[in-house]
Protein backbone atom coordinates (compact mmCIF):
# COMPACT_ATOMS: atom_id res chain seq x y z
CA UNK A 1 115.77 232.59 182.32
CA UNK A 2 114.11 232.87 185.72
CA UNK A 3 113.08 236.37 186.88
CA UNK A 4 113.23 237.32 190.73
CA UNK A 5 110.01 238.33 192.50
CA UNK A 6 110.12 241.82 193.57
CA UNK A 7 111.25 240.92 197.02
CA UNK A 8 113.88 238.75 196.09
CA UNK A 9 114.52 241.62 193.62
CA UNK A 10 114.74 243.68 197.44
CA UNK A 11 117.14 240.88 198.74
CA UNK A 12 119.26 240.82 195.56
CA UNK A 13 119.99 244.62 196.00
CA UNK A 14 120.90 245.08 199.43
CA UNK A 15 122.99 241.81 198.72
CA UNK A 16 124.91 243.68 195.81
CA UNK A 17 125.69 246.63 198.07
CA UNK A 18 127.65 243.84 200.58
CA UNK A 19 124.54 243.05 203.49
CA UNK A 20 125.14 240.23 205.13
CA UNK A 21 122.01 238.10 205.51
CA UNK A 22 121.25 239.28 208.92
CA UNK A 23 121.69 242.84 208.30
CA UNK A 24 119.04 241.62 204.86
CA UNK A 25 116.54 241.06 207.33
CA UNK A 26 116.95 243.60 209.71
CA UNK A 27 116.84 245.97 206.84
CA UNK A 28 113.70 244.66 205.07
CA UNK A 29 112.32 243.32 208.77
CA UNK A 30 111.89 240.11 207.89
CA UNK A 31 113.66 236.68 209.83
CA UNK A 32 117.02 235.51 208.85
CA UNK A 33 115.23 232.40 207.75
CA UNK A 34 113.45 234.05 205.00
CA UNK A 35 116.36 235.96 203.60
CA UNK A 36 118.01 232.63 203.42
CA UNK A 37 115.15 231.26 201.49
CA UNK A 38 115.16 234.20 199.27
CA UNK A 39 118.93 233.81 198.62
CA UNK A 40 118.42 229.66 198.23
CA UNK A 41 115.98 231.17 195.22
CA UNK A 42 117.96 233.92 193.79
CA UNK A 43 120.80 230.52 193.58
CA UNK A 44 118.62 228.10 192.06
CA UNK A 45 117.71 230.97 189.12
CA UNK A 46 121.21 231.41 188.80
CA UNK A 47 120.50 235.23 189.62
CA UNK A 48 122.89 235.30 192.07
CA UNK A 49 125.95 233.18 193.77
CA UNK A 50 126.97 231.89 197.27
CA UNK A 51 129.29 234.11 198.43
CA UNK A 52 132.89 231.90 199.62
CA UNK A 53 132.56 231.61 203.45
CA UNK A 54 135.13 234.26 205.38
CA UNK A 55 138.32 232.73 207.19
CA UNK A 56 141.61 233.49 208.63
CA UNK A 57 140.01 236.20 210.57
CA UNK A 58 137.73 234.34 213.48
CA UNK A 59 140.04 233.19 216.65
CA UNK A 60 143.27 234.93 214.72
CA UNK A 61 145.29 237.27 217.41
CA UNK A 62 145.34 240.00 215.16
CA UNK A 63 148.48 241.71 217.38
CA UNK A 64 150.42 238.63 216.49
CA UNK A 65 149.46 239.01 212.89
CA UNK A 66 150.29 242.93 213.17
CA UNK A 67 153.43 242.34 215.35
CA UNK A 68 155.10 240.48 211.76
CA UNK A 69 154.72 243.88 210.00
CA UNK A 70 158.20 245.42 209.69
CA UNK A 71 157.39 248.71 209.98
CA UNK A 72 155.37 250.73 212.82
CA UNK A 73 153.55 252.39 209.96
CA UNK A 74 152.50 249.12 208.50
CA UNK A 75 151.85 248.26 212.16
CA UNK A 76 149.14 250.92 212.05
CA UNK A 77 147.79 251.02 209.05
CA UNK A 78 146.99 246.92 209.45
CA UNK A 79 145.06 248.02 212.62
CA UNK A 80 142.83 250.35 210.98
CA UNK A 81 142.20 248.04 208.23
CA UNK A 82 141.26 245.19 210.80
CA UNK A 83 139.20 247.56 212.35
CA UNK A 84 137.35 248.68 209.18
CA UNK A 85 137.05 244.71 207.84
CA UNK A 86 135.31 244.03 211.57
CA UNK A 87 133.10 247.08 211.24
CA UNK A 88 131.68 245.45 207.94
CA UNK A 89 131.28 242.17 209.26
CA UNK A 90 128.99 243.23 211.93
């Protein structure tokens, strides 16, 4: 089995603890390109997987989605969670 260079080791990590590629780069201050490429290799040595793309959440009116909640608790306790899922995202 393949074995990751230490940078890709670098990408793998930061990957592991949830980074999003762009945040990769900006962290190791290198482009977006070259995380990708590290990624592409970390894939093709089977050290790591494609993450599923994110959807549902782009374009969604999130007060219509939190308006179907019964409750005003579970009205409030969706908006923090939508606010904590968009904090990671950026």
């Amino acid at each position: 089995m393949s074995t990751a260079t230490p940078r890709q080791a670098e990408v793998l990590a930061l990957r592991e603890q949830g980074l999003s590629t762009k945040q990769i780069a900006a962290q190791l201050g290198i482009s977006v390109g070259t995380a990708k490429i590290h990624l592409s290799h970390l894939f093709e040595k089977g050290l790591a997987t494609p993450r599923p793309k994110q959807t549902g959440w782009d374009g969604v009116r999130l007060d219509a989605l939190v308006n179907r909640l019964e409750s005003e608790t579970e009205q409030y306790r969706a908006v923090d969670i939508l606010a904590e899922l968009k904090e990671c995202r950026l």
